[in-house]
N, C-alpha and C. Protein backbone atom coordinates (compact mmCIF):
# COMPACT_ATOMS: atom_id res chain seq x y z
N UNK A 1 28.38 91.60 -10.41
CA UNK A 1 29.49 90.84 -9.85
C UNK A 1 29.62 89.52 -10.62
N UNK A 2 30.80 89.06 -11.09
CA UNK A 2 30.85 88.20 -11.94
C UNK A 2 30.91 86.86 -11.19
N UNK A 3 30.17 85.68 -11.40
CA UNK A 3 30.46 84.61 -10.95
C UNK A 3 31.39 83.95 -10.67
N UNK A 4 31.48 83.21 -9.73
CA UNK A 4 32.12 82.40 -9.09
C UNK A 4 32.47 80.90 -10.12
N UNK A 5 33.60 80.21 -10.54
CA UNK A 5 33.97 78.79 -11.13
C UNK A 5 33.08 78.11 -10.24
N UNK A 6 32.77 77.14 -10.36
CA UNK A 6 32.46 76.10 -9.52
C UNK A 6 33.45 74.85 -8.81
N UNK A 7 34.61 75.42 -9.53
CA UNK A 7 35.95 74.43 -8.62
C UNK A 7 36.23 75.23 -7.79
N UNK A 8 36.15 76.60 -7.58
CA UNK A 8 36.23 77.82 -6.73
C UNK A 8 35.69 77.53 -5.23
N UNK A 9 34.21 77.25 -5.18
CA UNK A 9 33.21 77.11 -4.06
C UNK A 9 33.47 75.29 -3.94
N UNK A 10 34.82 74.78 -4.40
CA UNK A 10 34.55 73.61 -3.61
C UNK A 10 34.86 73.20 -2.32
N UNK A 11 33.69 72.55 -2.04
CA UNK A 11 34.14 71.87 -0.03
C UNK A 11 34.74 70.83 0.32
N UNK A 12 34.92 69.80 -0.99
CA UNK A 12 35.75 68.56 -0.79
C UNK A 12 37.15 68.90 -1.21
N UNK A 13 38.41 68.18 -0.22
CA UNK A 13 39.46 68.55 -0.30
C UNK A 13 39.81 67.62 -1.60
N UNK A 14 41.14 68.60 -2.12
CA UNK A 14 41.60 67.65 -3.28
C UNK A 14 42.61 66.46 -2.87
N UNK A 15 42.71 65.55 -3.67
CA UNK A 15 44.04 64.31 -2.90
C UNK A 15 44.96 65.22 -2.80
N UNK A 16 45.65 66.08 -3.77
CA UNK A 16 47.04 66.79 -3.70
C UNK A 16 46.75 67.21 -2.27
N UNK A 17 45.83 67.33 -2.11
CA UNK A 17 45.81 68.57 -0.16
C UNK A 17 45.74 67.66 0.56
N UNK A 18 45.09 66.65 0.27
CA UNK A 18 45.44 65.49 1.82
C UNK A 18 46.53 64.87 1.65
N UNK A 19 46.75 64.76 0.77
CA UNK A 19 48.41 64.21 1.01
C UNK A 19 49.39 65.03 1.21
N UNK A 20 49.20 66.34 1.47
CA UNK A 20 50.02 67.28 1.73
C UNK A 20 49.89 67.59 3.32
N UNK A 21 48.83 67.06 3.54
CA UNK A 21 48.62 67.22 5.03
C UNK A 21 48.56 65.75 5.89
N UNK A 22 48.58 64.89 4.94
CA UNK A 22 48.25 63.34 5.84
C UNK A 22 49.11 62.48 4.87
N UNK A 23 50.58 62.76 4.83
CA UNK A 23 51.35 62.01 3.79
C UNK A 23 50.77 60.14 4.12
N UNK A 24 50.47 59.94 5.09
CA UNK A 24 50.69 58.28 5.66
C UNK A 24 48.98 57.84 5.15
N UNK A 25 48.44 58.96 4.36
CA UNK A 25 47.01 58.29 3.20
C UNK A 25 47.41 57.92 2.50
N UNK A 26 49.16 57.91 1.82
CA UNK A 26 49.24 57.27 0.96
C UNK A 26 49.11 55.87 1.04
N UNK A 27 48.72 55.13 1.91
CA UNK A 27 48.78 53.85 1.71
C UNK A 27 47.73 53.35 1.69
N UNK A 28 46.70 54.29 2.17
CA UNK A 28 45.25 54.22 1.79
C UNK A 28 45.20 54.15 0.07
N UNK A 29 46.05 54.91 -0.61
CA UNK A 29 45.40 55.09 -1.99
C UNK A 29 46.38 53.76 -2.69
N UNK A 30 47.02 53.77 -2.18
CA UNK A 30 47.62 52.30 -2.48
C UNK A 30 47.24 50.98 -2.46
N UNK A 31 46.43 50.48 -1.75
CA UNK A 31 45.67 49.93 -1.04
C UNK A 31 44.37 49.78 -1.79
N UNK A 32 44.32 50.67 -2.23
CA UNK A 32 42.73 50.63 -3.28
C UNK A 32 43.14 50.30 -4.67
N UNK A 33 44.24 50.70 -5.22
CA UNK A 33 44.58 50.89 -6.29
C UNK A 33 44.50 52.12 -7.12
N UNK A 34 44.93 53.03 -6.60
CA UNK A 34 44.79 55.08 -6.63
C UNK A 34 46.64 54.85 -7.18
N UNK A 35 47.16 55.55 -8.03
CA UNK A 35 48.51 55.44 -8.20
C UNK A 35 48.63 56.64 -8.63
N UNK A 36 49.44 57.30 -7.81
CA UNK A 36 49.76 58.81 -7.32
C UNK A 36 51.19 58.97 -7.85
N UNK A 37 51.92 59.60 -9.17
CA UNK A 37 52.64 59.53 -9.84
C UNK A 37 53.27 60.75 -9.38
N UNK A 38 54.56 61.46 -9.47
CA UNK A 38 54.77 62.97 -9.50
C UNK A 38 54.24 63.36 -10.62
N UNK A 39 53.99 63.01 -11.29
CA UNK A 39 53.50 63.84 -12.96
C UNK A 39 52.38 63.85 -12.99
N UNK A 40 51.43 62.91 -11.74
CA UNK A 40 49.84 62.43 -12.46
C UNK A 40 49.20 63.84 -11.94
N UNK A 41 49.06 64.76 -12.51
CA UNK A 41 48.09 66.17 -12.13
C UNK A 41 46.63 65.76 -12.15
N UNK A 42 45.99 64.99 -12.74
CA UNK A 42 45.17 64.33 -12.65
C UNK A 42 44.35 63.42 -11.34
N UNK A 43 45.42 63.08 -11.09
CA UNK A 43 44.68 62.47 -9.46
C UNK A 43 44.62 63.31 -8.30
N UNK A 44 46.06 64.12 -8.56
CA UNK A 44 46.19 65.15 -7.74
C UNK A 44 45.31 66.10 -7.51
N UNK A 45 44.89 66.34 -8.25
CA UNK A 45 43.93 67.94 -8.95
C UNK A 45 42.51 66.92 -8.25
N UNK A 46 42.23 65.92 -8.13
CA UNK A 46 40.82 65.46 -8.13
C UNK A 46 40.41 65.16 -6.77
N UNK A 47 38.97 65.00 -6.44
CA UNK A 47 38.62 64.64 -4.82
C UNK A 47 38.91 62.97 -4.97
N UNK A 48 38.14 62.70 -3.81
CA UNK A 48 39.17 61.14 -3.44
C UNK A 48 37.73 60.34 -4.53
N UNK A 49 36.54 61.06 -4.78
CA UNK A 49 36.01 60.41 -5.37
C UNK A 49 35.67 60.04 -6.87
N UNK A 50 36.35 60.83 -7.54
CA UNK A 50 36.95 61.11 -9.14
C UNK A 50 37.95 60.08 -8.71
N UNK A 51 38.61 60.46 -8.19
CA UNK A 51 39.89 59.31 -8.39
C UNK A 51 39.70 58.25 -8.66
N UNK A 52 38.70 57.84 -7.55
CA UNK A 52 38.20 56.40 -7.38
C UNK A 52 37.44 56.01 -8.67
N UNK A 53 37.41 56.64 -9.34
CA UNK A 53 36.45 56.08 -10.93
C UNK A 53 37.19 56.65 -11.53
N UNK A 54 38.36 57.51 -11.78
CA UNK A 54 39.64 56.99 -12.62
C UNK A 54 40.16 55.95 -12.63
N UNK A 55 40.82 55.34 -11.28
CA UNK A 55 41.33 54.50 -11.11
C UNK A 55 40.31 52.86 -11.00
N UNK A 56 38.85 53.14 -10.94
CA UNK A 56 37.91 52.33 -11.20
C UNK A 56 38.83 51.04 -9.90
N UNK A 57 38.55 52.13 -8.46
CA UNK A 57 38.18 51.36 -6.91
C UNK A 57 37.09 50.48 -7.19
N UNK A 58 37.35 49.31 -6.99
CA UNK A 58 36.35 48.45 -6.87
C UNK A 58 35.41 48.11 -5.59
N UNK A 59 35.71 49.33 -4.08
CA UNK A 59 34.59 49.45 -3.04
C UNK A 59 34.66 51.26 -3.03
N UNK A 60 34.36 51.84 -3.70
CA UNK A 60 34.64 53.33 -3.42
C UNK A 60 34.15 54.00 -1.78
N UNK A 61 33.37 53.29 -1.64
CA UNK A 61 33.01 53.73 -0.28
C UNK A 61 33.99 53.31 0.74
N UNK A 62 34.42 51.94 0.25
CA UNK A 62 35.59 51.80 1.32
C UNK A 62 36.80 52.70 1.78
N UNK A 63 37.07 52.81 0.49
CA UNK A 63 38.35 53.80 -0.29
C UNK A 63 38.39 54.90 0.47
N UNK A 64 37.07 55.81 0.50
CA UNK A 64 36.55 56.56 1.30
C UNK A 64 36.01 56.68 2.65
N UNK A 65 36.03 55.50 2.96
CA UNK A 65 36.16 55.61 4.48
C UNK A 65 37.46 55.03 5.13
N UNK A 66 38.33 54.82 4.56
CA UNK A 66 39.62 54.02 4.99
C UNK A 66 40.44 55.72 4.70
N UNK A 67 40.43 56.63 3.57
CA UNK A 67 40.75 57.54 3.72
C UNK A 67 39.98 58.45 5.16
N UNK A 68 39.21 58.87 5.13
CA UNK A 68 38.95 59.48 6.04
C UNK A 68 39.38 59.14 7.43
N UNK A 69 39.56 57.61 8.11
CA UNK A 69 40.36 57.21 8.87
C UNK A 69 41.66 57.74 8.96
N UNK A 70 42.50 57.37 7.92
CA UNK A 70 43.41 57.72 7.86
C UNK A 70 44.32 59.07 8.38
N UNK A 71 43.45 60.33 7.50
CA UNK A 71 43.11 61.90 8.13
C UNK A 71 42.88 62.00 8.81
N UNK A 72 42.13 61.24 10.08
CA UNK A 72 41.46 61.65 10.71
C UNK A 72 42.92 61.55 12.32
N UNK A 73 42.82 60.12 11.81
CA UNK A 73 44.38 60.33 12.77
C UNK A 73 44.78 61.66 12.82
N UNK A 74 45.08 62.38 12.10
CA UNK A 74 45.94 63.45 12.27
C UNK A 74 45.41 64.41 12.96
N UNK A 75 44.49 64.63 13.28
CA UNK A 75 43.48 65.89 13.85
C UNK A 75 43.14 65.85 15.06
């Protein structure tokens, strides 16, 4: 049986999916300095914590817990 990708078995959601499900994180990623382009496939495609060292968040943990707030509203 041929292996599995390892982007395949992932458990962290990507930004494209929380913002597809929690549009009002955008101001979370705003807020940090995350800049979510229509073209940027790059941030999109990534978890909130790649982003955050693309975009070089200067509290990533914050970033990440102000997102998860955010989502969490919704649930």
């Amino acid at each position: 049986m041929p292996r599995k990708h390892r982007a395949l078995r992932r458990r962290e959601p990507l930004l494209g999916d929380i913002l597809r499900e929690s549009p009002e994180a955008a101001a979370v990623l705003a807020k940090h300095g995350v800049q979510v382009c229509s073209g940027c496939l790059v941030t999109l495609n990534s978890t909130p914590e790649k982003a955050a060292a693309y975009h070089a968040v200067p509290d990533p943990k914050a970033f990440a817990r102000d997102l998860k707030r955010a989502v969490g509203r919704r649930r």
